[in-house]
N, C-alpha and C. Protein backbone atom coordinates (compact mmCIF):
# COMPACT_ATOMS: atom_id res chain seq x y z
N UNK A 1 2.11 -11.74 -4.91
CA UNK A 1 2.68 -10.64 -5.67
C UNK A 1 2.37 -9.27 -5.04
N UNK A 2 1.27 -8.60 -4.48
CA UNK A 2 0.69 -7.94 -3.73
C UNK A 2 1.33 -7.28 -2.73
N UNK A 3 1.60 -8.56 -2.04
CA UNK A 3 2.34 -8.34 -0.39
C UNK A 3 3.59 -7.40 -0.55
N UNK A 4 3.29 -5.99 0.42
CA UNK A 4 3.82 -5.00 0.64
C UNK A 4 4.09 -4.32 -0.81
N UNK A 5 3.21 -4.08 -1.89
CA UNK A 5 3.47 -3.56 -2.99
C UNK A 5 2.35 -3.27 -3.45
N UNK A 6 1.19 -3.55 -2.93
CA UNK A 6 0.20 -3.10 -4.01
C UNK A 6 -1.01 -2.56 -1.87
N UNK A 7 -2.07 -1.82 -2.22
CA UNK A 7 -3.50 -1.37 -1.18
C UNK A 7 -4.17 -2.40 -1.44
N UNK A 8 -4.91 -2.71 -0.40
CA UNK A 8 -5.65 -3.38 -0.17
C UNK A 8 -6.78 -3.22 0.97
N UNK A 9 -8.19 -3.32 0.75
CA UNK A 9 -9.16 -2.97 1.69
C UNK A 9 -10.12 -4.03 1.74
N UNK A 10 -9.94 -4.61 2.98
CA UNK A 10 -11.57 -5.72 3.63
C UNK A 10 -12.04 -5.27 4.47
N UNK A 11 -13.22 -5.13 4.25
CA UNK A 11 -14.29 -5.12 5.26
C UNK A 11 -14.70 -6.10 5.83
N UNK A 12 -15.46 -6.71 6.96
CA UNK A 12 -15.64 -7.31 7.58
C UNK A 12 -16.54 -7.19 8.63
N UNK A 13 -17.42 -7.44 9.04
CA UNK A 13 -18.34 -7.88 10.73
C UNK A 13 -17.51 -8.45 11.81
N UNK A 14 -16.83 -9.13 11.34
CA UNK A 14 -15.97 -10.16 12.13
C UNK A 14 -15.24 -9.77 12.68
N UNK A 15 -14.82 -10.14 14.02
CA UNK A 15 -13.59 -9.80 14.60
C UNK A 15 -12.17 -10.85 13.75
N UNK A 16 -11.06 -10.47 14.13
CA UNK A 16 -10.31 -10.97 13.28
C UNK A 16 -10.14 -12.13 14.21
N UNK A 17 -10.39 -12.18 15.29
CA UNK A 17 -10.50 -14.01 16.33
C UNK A 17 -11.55 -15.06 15.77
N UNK A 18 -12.62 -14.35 14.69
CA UNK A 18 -13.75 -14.85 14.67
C UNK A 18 -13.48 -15.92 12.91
N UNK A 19 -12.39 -15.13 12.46
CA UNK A 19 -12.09 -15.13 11.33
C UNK A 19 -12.12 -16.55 10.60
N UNK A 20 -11.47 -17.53 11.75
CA UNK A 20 -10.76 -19.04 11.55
C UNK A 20 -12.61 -19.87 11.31
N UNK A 21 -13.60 -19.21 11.63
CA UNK A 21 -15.16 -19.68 11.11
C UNK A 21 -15.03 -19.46 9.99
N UNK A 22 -14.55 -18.91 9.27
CA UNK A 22 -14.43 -18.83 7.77
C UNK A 22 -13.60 -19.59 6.99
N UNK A 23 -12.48 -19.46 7.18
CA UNK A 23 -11.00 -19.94 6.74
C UNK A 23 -11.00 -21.63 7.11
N UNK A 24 -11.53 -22.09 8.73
CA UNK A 24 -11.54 -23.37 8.78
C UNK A 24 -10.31 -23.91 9.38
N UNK A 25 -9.53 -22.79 8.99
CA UNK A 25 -8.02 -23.52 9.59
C UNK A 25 -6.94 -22.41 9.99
N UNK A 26 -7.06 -23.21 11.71
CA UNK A 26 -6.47 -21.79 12.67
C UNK A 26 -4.77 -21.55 12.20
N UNK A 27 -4.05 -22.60 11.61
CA UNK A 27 -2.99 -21.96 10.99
C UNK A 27 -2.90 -20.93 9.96
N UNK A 28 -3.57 -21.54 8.77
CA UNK A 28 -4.32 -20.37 7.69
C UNK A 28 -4.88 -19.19 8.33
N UNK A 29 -5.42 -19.12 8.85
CA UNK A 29 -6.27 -18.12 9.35
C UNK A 29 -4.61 -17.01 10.22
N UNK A 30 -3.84 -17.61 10.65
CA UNK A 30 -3.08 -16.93 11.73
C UNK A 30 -2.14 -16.33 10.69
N UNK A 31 -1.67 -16.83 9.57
CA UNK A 31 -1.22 -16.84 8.60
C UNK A 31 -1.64 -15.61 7.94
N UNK A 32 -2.72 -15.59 7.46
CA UNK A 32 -3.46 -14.60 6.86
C UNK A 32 -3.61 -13.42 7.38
N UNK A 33 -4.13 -13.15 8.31
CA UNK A 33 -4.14 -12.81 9.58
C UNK A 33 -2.74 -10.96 10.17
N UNK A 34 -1.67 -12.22 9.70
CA UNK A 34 -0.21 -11.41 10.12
C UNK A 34 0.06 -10.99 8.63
N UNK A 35 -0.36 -11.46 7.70
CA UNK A 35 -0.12 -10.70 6.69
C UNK A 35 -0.77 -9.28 6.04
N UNK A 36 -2.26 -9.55 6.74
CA UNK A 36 -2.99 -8.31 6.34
C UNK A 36 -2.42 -7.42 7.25
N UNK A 37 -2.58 -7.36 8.93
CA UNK A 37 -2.38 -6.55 9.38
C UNK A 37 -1.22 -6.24 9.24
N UNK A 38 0.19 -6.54 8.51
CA UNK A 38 1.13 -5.66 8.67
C UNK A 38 1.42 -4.88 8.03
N UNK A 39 1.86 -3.58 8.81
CA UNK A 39 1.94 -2.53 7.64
C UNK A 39 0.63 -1.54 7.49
N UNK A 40 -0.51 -2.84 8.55
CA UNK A 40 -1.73 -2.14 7.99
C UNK A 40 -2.36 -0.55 9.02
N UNK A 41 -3.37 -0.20 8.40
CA UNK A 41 -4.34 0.88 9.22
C UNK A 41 -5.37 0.10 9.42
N UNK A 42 -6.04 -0.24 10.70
CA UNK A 42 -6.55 -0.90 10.98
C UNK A 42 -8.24 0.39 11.48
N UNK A 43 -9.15 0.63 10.85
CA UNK A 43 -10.46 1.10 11.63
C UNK A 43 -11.51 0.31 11.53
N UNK A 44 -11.98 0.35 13.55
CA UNK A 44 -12.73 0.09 14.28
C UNK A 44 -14.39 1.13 14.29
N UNK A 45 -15.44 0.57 13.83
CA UNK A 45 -16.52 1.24 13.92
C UNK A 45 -17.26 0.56 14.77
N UNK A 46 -17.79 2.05 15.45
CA UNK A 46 -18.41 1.16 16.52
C UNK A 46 -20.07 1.87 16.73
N UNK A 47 -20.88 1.20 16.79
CA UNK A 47 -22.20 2.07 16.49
C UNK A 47 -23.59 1.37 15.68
N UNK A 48 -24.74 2.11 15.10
CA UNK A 48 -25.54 1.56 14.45
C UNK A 48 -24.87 1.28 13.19
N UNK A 49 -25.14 0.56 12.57
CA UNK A 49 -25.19 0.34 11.02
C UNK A 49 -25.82 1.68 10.27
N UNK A 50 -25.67 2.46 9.34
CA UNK A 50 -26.24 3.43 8.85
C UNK A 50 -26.80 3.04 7.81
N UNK A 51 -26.13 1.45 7.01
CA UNK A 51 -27.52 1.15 5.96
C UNK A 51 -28.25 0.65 6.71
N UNK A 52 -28.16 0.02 7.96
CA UNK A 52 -29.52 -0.79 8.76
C UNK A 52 -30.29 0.07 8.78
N UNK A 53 -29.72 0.85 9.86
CA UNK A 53 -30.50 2.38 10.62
C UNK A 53 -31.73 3.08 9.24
N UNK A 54 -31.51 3.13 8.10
CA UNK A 54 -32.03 3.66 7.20
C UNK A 54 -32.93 2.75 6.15
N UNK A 55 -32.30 1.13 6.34
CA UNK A 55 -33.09 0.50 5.34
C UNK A 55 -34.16 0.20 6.43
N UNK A 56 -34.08 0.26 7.76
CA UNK A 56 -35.18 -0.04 8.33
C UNK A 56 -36.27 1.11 8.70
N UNK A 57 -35.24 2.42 8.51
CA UNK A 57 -36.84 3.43 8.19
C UNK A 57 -37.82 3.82 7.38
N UNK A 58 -37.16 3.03 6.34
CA UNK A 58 -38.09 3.09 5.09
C UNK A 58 -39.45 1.88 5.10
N UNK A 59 -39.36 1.06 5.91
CA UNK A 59 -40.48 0.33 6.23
C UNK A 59 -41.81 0.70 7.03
């Protein structure tokens, strides 16, 4: 119901190649896959973690 009608935001660690370790199944996964990204804004962070960076200065 969603698809191309409603926002949607995932976060992730994962690269989206890495994805099918989750899903289990590289059709599903390819599936899924072409549906999020279309249409989509896709951002790339690249760097420390800033809750790491911080939960580990508090130790």
């Amino acid at each position: 119901d969603w698809y191309e009608r409603k926002s949607i935001i995932i976060t992730s660690n994962l690269e989206f190649s890495q994805w099918n370790r989750i899903f289990g199944d590289a059709r599903l996964t390819a599936a899924l896959v072409d549906r999020v990204i279309h249409h989509a804004h896709i951002l790339n962070f690249t760097g420390d973690s800033y809750r790491v960076t911080h939960a580990l200065s508090k130790h």
